[in-house]
Protein backbone atom coordinates (compact mmCIF):
# COMPACT_ATOMS: atom_id res chain seq x y z
CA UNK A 1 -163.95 139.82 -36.33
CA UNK A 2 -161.08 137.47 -37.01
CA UNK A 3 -158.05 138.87 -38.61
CA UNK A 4 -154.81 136.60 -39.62
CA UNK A 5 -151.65 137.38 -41.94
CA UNK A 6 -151.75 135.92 -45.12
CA UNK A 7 -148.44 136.07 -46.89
CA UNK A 8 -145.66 138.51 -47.13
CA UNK A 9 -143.84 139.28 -50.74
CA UNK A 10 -140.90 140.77 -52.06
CA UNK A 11 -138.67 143.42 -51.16
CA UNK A 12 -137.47 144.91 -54.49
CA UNK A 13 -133.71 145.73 -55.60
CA UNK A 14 -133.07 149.60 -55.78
CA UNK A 15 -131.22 149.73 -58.46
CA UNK A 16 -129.13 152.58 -59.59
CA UNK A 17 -130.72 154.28 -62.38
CA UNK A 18 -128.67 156.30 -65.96
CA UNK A 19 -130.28 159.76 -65.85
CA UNK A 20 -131.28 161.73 -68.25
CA UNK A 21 -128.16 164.50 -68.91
CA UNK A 22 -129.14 168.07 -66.94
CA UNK A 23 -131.32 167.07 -64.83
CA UNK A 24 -130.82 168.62 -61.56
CA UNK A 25 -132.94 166.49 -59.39
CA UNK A 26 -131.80 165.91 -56.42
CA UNK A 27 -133.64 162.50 -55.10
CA UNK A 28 -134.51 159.07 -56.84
CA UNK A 29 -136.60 156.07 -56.00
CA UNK A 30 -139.59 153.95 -56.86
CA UNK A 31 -142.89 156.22 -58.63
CA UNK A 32 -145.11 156.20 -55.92
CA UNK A 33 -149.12 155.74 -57.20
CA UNK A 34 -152.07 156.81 -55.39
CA UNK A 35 -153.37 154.75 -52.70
CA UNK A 36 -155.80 152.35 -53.95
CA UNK A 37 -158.95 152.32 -52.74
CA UNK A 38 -159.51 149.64 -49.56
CA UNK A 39 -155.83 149.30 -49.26
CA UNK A 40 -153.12 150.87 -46.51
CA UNK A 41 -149.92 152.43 -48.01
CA UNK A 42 -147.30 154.19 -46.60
CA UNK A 43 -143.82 155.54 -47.70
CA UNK A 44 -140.46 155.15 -45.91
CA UNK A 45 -137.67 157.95 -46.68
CA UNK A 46 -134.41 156.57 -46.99
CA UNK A 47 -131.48 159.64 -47.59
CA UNK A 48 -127.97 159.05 -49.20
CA UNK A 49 -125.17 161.11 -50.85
CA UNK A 50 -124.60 160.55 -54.27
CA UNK A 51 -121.96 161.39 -57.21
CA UNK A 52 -123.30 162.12 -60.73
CA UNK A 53 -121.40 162.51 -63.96
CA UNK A 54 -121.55 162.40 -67.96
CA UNK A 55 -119.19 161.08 -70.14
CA UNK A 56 -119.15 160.25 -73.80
CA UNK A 57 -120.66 157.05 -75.05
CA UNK A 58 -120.51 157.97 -78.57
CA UNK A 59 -118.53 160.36 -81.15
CA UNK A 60 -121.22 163.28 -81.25
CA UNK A 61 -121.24 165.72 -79.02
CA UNK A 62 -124.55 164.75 -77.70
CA UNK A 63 -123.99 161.13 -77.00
CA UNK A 64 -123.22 161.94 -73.46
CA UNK A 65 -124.77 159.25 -70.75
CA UNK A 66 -124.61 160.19 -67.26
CA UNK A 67 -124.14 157.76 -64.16
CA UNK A 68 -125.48 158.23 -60.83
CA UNK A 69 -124.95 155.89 -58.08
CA UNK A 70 -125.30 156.44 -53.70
CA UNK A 71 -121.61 156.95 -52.11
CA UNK A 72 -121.83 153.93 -50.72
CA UNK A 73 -121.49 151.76 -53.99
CA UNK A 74 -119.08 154.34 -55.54
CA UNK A 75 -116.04 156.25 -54.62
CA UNK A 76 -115.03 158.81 -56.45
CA UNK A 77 -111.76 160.94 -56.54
CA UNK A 78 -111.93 164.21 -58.03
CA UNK A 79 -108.90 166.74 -59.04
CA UNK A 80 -109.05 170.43 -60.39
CA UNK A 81 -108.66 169.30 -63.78
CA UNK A 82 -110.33 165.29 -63.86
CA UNK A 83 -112.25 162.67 -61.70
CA UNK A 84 -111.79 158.80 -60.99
CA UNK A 85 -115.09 157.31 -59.72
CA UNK A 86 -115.29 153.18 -58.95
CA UNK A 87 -118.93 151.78 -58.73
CA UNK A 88 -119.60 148.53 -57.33
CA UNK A 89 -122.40 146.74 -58.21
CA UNK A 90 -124.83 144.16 -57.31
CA UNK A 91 -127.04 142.00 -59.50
CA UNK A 92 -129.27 139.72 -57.60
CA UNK A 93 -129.61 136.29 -59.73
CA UNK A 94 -131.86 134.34 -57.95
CA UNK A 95 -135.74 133.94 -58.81
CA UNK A 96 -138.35 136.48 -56.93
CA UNK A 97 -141.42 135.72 -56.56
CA UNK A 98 -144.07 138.73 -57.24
CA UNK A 99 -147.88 138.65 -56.50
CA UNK A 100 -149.97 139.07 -59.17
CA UNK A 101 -151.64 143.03 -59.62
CA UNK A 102 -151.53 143.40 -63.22
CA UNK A 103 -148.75 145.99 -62.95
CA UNK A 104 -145.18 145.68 -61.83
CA UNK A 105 -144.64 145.72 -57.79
CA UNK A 106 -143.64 148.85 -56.44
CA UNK A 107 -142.74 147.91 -52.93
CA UNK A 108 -143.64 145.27 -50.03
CA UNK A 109 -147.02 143.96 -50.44
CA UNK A 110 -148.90 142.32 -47.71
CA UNK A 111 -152.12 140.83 -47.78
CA UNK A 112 -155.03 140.69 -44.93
CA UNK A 113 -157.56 137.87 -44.87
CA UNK A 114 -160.22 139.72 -42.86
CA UNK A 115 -163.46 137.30 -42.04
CA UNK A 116 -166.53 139.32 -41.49
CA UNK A 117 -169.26 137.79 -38.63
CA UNK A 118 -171.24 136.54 -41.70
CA UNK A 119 -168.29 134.60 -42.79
CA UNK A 120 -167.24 136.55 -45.98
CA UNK A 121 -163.66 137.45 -46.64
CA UNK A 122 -161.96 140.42 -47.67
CA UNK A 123 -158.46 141.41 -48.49
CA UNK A 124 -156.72 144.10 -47.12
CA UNK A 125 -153.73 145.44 -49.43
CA UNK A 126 -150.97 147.00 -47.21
CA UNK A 127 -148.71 148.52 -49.49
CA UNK A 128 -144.96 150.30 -47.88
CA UNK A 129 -142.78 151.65 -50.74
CA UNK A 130 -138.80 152.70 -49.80
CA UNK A 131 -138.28 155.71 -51.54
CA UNK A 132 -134.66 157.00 -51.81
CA UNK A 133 -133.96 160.91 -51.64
CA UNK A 134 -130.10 161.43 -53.05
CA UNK A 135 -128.50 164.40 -51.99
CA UNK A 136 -126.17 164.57 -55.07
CA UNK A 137 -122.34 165.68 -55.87
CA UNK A 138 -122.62 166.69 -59.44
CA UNK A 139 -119.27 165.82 -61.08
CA UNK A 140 -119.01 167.24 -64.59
CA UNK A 141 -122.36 168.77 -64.92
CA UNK A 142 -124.99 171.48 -64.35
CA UNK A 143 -124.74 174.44 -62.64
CA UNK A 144 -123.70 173.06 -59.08
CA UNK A 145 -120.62 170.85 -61.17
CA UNK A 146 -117.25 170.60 -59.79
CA UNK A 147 -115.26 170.68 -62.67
CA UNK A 148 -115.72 170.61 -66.41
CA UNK A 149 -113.80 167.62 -67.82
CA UNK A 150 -115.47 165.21 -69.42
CA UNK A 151 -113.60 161.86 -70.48
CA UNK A 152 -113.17 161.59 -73.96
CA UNK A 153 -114.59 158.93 -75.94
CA UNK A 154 -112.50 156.21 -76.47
CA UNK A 155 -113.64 154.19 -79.84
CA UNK A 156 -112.65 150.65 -79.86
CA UNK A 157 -110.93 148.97 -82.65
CA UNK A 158 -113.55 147.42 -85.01
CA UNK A 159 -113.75 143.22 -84.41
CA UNK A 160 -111.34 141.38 -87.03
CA UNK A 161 -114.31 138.39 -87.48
CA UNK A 162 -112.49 136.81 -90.14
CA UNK A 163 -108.91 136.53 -87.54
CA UNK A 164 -110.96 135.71 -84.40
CA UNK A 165 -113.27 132.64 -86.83
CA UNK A 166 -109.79 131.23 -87.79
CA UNK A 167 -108.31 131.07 -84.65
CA UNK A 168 -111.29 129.05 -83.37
CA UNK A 169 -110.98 127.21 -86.28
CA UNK A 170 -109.95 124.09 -84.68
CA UNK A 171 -109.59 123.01 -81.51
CA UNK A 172 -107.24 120.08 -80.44
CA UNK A 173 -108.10 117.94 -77.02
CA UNK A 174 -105.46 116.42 -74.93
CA UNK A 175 -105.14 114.78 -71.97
CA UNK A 176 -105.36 117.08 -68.76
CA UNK A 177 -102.11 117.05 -67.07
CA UNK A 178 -102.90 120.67 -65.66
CA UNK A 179 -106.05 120.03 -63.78
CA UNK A 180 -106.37 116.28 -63.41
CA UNK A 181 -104.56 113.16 -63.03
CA UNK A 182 -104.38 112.39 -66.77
CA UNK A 183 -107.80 110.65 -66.82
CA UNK A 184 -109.73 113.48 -68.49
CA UNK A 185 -109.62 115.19 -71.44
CA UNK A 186 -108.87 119.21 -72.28
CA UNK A 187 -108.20 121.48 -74.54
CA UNK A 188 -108.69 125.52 -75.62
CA UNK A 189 -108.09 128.45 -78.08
CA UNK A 190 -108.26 132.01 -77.21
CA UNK A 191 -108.25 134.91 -78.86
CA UNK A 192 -106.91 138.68 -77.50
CA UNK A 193 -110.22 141.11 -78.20
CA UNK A 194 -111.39 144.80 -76.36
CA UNK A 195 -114.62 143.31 -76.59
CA UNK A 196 -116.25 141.67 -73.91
CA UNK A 197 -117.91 138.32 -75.26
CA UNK A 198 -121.24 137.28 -72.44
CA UNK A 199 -122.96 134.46 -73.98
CA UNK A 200 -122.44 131.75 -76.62
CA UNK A 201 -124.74 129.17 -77.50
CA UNK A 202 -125.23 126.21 -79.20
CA UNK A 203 -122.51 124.54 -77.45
CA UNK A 204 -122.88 120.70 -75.86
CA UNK A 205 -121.97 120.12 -72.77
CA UNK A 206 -118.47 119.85 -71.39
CA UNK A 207 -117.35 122.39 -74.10
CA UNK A 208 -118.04 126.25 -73.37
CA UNK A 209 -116.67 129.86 -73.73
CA UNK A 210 -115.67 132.96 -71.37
CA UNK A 211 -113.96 136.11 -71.32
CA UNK A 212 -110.78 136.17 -69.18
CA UNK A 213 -111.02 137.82 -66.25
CA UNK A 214 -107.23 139.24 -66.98
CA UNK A 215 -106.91 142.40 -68.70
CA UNK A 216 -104.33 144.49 -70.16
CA UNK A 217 -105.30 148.00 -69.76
CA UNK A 218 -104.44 150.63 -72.17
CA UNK A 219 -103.82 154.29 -71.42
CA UNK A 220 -105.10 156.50 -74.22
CA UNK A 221 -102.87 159.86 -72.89
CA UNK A 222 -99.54 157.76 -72.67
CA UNK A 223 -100.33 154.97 -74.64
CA UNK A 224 -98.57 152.76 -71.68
CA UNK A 225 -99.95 149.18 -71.13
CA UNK A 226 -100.96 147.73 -67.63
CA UNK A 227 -102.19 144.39 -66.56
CA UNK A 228 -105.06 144.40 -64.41
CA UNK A 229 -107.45 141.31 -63.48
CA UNK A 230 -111.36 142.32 -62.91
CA UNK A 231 -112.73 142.26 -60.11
CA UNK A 232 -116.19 140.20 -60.34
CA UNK A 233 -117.27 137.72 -57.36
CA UNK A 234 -119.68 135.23 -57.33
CA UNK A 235 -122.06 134.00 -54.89
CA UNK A 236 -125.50 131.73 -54.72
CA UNK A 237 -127.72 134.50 -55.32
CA UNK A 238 -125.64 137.83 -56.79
CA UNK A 239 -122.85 138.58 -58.81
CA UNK A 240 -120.76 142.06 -57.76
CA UNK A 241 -119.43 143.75 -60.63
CA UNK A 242 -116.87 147.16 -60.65
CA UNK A 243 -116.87 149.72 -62.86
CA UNK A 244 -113.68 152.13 -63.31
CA UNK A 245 -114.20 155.89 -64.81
CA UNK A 246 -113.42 157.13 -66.99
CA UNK A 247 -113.46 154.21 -68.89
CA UNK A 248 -110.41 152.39 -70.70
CA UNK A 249 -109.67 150.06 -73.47
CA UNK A 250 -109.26 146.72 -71.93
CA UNK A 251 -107.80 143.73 -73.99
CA UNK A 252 -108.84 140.31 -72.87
CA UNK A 253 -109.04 136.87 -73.58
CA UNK A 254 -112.27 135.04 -75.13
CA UNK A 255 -111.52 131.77 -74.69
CA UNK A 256 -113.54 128.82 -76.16
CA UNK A 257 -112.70 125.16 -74.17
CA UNK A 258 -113.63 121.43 -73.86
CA UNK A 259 -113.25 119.36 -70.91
CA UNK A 260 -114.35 115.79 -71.32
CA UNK A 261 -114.31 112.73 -69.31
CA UNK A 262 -114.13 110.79 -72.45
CA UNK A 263 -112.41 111.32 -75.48
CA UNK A 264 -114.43 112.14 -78.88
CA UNK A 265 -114.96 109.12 -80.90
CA UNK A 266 -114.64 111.04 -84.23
CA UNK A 267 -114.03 114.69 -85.60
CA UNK A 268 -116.84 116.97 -84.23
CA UNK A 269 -118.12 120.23 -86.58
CA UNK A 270 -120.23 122.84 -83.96
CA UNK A 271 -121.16 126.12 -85.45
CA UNK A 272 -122.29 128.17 -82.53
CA UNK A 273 -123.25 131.51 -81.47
CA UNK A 274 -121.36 134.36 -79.88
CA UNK A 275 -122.67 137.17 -78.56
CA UNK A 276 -119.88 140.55 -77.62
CA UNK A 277 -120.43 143.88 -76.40
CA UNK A 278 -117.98 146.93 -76.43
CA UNK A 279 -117.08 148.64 -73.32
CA UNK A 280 -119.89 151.39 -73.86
CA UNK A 281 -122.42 147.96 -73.93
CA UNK A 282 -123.04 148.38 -77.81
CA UNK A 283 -123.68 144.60 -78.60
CA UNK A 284 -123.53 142.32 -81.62
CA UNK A 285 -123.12 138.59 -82.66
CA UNK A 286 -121.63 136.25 -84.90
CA UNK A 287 -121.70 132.60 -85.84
CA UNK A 288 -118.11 130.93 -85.85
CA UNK A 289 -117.48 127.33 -86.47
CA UNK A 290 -114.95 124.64 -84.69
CA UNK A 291 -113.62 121.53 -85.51
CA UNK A 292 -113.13 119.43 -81.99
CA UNK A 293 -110.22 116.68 -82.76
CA UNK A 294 -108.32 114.63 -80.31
CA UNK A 295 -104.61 115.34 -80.11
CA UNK A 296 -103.00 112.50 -82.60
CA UNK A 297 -102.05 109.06 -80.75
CA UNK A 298 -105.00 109.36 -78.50
């Protein structure tokens, strides 16, 4: 009896989960099914410490969300009276490839070729699921809870569309004496906003939009203003976000550009797209449209 490996597929990202509000368990990790018939499965235990907490994410008294995440993506400092907790997070952007089961993957897959003496194959599912067991700090809540503050909920001032549409009213292009030798072309508007702006479309290329990654920080108990820049890095195949809690107003710019290696032969008219998001992640949209000019004399 010949037996070969096929193929191996996909390790899948653990990814830290919201939880339900009072619920005490203590461990978290990928459901694991019955064994399928004719296949080999087996379950490897992976155990981490963990910090769990609520806070508000609306005005009522049960919009409470609750964040859970292993020690080793966030650090948390907690007082008698408060906490501060910063999670780190990673978002893998690149394209996995799944084999096809009719139901999402729940772990490594491999898949035996075995070739019977009469020359008939058969596959051999081997199936190894991670399973995470979180032995967890709770923060804010249940019985085992540290402390009882929760942060209160911070509302953020309602979008002025009509200010933010006529500041990107028009947009005037230059030459670039900032980033080039004078041979291309630039030019931007921005607008201050709490809300974080993601994705705009409808936009050709060489003109785009992006929130700054600046941010002036406002302290709801003082009222006191700090400047702050975020701290998001990039690579081929993830993006690493950080989250600070409680959470905090933060004013930034959306800024809405063109960069072009030639000028524009005549006034340009784009109505476009933009979708925003508060910092709870309530999202909305709304259509604003931009006159693109060159600077007079040019």
């Amino acid at each position: 009896m010949l037996k070969h490996l096929v193929w191996l597929t996909f390790f899948p990202l653990i990814a830290v989960v919201f939880l339900a509000c009072g619920d005490d368990n203590s461990s978290t990790g990928p459901a694991v099914e019955p064994c399928p018939e004719n296949a080999v499965c087996d379950t490897t235990y992976v155990d981490k410490e963990a910090y769990s907490f609520i806070y508000y994410s609306g005005k009522g008294r049960k919009d409470l969300d609750t964040v859970t995440a292993p020690k080793d993506e966030m650090e948390c400092e907690i007082g008698d009276d408060d906490f501060k907790c910063v999670w780190t997070w990673v978002v893998q952007i690149c394209r996995v490839m799944y084999s096809y089961s009719g139901q999402e993957p729940l772990g490594e897959v491999k898949i035996e070729v075995v070739e019977s003496e009469d020359g008939e194959q058969h596959f051999i599912h081997h199936y190894h699921w991670t399973e995470v067991r979180l032995d967890t700090t709770y923060i804010n809540y249940t019985k085992k809870r540290l402390i009882d503050y929760i942060p209160p909920y911070i509302e953020t001032p309602k979008l002025d569309v009509d200010e933010l549409r006529a500041e990107f009213d028009t947009l005037v292009i230059d030459l670039d004496t900032l980033y080039d030798d004078g041979t291309r072309y630039y030019g931007r508007v921005e607008y201050s906003t709490p809300y974080t702006f993601d994705d705009v479309y409808e936009l050709p290329d060489g003109i785009g939009a992006y929130t700054s990654v600046f941010s002036t920080v406002v302290d709801s108990a003082t009222g006191l203003m700090s400047f702050e820049i975020e701290p998001i890095s990039f690579s081929s195949c993830y993006q690493t976000y950080v989250t600070k809690y409680p959470l905090k107003q933060r004013n930034r710019d959306f800024v809405l550009y063109a960069f072009l290696d030639e000028p524009l032969e005549r006034d340009t008219t784009i109505t476009w797209m933009a979708h925003y998001s508060d910092i709870y992640g309530v999202e909305d949209s709304l259509e604003i449209t931009t006159l693109f000019t060159m600077k007079e004399g040019l």
